[in-house]
PDB file of N, CA and C in Angstrom:
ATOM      1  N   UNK A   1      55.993  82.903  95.735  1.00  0.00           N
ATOM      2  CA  UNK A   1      56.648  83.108  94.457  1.00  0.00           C
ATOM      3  C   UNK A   1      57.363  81.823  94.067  1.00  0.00           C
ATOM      4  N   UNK A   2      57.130  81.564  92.702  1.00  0.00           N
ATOM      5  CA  UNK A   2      57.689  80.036  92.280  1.00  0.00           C
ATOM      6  C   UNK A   2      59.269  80.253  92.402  1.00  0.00           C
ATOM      7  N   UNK A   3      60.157  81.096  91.979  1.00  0.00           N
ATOM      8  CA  UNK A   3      61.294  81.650  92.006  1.00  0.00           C
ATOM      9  C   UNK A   3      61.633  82.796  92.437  1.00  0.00           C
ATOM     10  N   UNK A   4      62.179  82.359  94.140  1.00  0.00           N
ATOM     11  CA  UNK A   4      62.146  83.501  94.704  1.00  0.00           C
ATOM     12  C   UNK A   4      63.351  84.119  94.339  1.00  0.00           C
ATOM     13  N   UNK A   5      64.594  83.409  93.885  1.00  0.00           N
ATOM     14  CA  UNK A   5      65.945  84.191  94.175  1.00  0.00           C
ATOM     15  C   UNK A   5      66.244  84.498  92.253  1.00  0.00           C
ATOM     16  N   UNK A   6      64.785  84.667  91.101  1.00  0.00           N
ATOM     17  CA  UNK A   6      64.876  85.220  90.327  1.00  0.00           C
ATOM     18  C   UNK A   6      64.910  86.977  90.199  1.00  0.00           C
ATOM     19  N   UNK A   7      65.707  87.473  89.384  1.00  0.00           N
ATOM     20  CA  UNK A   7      65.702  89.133  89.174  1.00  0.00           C
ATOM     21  C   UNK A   7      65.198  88.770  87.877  1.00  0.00           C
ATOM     22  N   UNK A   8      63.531  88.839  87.995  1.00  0.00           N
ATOM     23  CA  UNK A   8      62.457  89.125  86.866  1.00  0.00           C
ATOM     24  C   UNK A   8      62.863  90.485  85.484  1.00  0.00           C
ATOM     25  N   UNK A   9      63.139  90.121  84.886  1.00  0.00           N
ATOM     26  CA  UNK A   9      63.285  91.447  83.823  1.00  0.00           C
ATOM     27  C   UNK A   9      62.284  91.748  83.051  1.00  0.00           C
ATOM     28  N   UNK A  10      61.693  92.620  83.401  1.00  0.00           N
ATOM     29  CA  UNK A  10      60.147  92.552  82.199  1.00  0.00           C
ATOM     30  C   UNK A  10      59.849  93.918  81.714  1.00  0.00           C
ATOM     31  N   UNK A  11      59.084  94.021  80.903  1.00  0.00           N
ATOM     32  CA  UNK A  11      58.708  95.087  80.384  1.00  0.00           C
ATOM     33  C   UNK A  11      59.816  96.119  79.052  1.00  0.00           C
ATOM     34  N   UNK A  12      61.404  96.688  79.580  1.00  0.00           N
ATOM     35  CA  UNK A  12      61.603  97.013  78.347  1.00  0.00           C
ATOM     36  C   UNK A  12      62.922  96.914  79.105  1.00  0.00           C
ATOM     37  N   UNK A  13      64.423  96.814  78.226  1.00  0.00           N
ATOM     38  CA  UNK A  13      65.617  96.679  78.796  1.00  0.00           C
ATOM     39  C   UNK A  13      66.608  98.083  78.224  1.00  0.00           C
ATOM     40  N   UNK A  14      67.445  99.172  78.926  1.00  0.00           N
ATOM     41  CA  UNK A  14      67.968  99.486  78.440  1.00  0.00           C
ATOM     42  C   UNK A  14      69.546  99.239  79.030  1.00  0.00           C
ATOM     43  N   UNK A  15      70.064  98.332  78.054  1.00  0.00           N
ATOM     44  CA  UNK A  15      71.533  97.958  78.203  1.00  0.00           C
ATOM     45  C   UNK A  15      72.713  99.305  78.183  1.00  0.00           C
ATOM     46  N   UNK A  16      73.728  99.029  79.687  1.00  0.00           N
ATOM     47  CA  UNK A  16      74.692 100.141  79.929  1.00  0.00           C
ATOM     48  C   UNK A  16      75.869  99.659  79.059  1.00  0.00           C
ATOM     49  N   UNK A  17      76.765 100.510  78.739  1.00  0.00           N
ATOM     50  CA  UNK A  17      77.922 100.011  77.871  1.00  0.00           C
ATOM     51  C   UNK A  17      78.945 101.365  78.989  1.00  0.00           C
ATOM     52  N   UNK A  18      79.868 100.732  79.912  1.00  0.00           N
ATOM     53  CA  UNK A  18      80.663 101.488  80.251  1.00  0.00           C
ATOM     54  C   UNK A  18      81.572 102.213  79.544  1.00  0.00           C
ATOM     55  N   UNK A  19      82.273 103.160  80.428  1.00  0.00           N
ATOM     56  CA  UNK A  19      82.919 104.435  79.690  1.00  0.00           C
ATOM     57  C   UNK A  19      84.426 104.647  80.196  1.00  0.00           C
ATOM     58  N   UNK A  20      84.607 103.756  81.515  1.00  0.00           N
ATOM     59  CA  UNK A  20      85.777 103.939  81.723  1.00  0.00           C
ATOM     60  C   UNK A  20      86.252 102.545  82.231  1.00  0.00           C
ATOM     61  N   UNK A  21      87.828 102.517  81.580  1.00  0.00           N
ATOM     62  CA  UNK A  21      88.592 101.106  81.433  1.00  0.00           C
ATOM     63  C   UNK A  21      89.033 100.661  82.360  1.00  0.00           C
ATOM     64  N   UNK A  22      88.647  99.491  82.557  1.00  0.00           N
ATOM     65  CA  UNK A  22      89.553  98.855  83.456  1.00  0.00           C
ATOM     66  C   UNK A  22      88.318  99.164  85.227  1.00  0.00           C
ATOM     67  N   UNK A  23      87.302  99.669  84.674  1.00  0.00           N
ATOM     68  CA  UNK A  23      86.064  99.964  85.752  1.00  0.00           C
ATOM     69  C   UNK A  23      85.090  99.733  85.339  1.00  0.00           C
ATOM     70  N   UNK A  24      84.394  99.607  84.154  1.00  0.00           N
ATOM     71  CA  UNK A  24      82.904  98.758  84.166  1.00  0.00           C
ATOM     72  C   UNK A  24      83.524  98.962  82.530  1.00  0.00           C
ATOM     73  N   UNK A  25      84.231  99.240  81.988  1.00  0.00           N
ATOM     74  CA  UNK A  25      84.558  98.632  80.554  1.00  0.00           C
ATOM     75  C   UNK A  25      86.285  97.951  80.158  1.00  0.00           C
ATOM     76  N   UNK A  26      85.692  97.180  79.538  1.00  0.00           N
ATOM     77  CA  UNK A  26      86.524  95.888  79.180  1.00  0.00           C
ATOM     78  C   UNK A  26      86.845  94.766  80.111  1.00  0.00           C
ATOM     79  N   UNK A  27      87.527  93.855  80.005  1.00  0.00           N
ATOM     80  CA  UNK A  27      87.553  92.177  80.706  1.00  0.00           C
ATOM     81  C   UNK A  27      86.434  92.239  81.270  1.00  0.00           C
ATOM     82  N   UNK A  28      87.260  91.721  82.396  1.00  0.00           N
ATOM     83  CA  UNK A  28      85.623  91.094  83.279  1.00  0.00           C
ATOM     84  C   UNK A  28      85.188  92.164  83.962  1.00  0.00           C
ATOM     85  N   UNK A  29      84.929  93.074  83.393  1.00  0.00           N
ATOM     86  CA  UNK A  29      84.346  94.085  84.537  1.00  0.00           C
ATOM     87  C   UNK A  29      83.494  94.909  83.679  1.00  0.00           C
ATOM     88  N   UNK A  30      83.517  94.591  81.992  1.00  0.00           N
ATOM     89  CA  UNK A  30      82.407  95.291  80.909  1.00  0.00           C
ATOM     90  C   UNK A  30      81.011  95.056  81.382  1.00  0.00           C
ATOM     91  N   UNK A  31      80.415  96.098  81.504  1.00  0.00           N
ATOM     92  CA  UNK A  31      79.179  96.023  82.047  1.00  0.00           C
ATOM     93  C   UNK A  31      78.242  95.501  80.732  1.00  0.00           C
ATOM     94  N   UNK A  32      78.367  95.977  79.204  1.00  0.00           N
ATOM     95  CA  UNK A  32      77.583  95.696  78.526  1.00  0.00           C
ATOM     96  C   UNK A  32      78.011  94.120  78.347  1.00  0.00           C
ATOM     97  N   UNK A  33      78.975  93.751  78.494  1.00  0.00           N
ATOM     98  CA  UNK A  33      79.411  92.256  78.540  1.00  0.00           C
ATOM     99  C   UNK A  33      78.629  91.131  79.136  1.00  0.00           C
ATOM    100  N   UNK A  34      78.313  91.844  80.414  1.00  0.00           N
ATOM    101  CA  UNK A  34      78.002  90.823  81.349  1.00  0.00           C
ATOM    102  C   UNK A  34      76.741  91.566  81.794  1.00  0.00           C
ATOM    103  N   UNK A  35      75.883  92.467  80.424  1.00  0.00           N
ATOM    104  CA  UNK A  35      74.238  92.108  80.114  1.00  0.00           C
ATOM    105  C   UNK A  35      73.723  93.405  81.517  1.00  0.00           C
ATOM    106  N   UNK A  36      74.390  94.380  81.849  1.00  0.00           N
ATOM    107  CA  UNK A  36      74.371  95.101  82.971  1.00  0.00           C
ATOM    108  C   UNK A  36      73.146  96.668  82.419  1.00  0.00           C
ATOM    109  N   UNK A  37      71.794  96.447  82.653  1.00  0.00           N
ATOM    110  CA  UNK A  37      70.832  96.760  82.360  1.00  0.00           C
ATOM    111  C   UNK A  37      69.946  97.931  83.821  1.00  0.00           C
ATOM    112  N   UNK A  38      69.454  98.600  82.315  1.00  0.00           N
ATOM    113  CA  UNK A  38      67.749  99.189  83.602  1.00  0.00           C
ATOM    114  C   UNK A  38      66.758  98.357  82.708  1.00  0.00           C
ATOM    115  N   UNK A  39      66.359  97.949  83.823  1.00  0.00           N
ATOM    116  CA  UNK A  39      64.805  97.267  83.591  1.00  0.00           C
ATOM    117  C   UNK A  39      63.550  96.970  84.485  1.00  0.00           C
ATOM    118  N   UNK A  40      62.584  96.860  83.707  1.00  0.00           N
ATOM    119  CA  UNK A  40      61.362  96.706  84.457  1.00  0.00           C
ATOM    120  C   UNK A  40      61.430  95.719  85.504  1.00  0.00           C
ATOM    121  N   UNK A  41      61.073  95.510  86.732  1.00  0.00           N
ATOM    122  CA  UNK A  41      60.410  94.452  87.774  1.00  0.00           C
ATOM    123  C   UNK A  41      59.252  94.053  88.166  1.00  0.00           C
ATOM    124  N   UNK A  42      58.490  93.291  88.788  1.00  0.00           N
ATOM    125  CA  UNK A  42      57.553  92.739  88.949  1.00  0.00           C
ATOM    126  C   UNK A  42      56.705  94.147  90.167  1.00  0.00           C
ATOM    127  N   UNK A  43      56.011  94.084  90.039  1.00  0.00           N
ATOM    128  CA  UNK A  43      55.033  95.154  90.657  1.00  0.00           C
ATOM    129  C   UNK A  43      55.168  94.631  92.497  1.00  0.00           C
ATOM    130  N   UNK A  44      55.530  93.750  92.627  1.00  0.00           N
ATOM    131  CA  UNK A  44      55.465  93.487  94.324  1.00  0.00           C
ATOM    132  C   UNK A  44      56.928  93.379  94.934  1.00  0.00           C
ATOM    133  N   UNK A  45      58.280  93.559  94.237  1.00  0.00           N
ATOM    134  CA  UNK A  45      59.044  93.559  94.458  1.00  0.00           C
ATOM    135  C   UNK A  45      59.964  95.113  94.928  1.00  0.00           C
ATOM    136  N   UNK A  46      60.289  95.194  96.108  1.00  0.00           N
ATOM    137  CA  UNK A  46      60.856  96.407  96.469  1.00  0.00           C
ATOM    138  C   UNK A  46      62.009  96.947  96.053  1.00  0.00           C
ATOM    139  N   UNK A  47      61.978  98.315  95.150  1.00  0.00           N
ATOM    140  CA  UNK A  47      63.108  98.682  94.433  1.00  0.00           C
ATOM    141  C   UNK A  47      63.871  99.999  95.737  1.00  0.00           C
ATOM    142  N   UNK A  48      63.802  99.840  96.250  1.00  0.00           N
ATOM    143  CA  UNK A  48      64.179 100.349  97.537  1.00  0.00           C
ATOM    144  C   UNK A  48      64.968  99.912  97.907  1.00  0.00           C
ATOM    145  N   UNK A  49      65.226  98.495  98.148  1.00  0.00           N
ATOM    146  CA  UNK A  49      66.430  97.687  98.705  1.00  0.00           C
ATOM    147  C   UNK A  49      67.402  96.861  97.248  1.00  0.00           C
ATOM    148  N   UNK A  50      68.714  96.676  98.181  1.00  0.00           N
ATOM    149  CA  UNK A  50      69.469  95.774  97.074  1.00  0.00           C
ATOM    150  C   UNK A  50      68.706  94.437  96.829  1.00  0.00           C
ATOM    151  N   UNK A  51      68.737  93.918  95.511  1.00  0.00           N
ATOM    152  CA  UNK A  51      68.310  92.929  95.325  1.00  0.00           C
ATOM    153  C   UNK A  51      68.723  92.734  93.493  1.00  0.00           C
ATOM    154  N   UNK A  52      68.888  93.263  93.009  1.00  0.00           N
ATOM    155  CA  UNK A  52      69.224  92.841  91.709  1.00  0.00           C
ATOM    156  C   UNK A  52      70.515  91.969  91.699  1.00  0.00           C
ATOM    157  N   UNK A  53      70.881  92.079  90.407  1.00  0.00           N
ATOM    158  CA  UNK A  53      72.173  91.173  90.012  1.00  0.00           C
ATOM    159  C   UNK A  53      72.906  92.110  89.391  1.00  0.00           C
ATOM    160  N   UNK A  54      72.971  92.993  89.542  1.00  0.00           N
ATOM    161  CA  UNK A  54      73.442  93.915  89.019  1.00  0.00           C
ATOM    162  C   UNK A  54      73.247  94.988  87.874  1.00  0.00           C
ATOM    163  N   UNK A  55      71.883  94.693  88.098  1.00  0.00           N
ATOM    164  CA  UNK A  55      71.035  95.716  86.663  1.00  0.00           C
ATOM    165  C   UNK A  55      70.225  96.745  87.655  1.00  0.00           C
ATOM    166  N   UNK A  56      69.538  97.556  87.502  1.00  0.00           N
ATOM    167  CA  UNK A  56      69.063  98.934  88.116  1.00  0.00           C
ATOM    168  C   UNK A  56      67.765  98.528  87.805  1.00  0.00           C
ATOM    169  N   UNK A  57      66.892  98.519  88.625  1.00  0.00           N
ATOM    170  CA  UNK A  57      65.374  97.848  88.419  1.00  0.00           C
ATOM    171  C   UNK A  57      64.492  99.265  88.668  1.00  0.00           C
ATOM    172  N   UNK A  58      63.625  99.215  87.906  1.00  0.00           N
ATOM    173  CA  UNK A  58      62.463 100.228  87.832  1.00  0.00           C
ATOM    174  C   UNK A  58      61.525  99.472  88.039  1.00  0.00           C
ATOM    175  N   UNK A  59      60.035 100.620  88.564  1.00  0.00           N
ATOM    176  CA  UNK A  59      59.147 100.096  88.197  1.00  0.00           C
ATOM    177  C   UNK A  59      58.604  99.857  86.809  1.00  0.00           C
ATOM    178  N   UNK A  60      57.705  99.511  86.269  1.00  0.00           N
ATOM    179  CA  UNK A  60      57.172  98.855  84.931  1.00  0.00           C
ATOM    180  C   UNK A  60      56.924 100.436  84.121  1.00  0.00           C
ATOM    181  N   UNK A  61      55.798 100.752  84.043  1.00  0.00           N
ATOM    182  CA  UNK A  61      55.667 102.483  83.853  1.00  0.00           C
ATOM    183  C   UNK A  61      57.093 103.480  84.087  1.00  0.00           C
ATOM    184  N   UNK A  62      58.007 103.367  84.881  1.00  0.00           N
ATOM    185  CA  UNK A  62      58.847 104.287  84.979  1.00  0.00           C
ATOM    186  C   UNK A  62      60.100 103.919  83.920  1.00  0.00           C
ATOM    187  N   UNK A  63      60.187 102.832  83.374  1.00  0.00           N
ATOM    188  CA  UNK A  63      61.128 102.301  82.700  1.00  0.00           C
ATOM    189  C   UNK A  63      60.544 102.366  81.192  1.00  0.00           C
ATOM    190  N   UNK A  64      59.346 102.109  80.920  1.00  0.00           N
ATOM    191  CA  UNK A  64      58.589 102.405  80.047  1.00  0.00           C
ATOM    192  C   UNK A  64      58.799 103.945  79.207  1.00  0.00           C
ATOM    193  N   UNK A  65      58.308 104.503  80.140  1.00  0.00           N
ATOM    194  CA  UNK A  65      58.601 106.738  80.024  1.00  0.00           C
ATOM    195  C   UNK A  65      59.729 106.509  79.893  1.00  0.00           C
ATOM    196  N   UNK A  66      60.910 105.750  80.271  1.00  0.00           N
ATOM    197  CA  UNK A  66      62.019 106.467  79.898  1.00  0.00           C
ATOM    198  C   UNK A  66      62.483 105.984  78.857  1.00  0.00           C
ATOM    199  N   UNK A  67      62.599 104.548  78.535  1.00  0.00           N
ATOM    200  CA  UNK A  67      62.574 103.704  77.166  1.00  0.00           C
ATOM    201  C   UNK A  67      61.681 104.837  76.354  1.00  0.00           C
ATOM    202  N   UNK A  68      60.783 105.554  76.019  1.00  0.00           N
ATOM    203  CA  UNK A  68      60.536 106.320  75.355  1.00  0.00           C
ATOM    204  C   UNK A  68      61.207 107.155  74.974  1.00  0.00           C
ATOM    205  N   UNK A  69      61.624 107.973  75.891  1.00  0.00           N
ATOM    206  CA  UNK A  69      62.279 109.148  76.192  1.00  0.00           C
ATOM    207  C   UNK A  69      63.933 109.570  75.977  1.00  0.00           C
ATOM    208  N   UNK A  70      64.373 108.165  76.200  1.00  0.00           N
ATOM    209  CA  UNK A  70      66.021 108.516  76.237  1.00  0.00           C
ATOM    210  C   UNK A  70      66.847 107.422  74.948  1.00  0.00           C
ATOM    211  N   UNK A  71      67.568 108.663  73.832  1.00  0.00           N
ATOM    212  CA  UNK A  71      67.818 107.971  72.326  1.00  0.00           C
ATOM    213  C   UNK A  71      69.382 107.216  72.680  1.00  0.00           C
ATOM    214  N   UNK A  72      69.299 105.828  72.152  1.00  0.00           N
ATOM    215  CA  UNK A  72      70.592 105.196  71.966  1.00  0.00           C
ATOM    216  C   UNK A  72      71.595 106.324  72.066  1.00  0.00           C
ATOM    217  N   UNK A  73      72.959 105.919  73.305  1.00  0.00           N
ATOM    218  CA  UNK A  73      73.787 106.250  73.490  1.00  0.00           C
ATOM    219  C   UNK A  73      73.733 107.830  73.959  1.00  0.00           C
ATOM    220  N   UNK A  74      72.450 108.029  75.084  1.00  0.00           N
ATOM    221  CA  UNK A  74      72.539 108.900  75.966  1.00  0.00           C
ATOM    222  C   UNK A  74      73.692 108.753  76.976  1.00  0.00           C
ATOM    223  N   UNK A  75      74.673 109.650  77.442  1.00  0.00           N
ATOM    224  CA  UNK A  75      75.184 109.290  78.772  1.00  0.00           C
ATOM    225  C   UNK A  75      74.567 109.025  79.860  1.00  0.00           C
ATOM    226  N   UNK A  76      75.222 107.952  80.803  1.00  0.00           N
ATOM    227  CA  UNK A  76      74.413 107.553  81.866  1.00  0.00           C
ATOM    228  C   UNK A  76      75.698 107.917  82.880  1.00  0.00           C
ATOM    229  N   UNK A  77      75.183 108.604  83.966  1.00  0.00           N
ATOM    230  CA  UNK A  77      76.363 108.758  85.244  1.00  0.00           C
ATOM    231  C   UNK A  77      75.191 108.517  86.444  1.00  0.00           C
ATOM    232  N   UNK A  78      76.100 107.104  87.083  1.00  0.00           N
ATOM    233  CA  UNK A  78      75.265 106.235  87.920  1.00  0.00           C
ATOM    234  C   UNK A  78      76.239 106.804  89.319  1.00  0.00           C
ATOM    235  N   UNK A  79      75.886 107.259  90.211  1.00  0.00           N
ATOM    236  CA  UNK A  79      76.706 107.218  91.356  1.00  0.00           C
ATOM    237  C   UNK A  79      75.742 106.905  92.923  1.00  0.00           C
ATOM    238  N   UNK A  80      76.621 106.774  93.624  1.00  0.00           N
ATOM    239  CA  UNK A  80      76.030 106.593  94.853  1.00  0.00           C
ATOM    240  C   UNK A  80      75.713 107.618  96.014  1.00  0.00           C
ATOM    241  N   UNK A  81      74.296 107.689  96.829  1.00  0.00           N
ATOM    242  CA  UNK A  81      74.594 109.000  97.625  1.00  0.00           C
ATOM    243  C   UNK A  81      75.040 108.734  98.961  1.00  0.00           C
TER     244      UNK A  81
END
């Protein structure tokens, strides 16, 4: 890979805009600020492990269906299991 330590964004972007202050909205911690996305990845790259920059990587097709599917300013509740 010509750029290995790139996080490829391809296919379709849907930008997060946090909901609570002072935790992923406003200063430095606004997620839509600082471009904090689901998006497509390269087909050989494992979305299984950490590796983004802080955007939520799909595969190409799965980000696609949902870029279809889900209208500006759906809620998003991201948590960890």
């Amino acid at each position: 890979e010509k750029y290995p330590e790139r996080d490829w964004i391809l296919t379709r972007i849907l930008r997060l805009r946090g909901c609570e202050p002072g935790r992923n909205q406003g200063g430095l911690v606004d997620s839509y600020d600082r471009y904090i996305y689901f998006h497509g990845t390269p087909d050989d790259v494992s979305i299984n492990l950490p590796g983004s920059h802080g955007c939520i990587r799909l595969r190409n097709q799965d980000i696609v269906d949902l870029f279809d599917r889900v209208a500006e300013g759906t809620p998003v509740n991201i948590t960890e299991d």
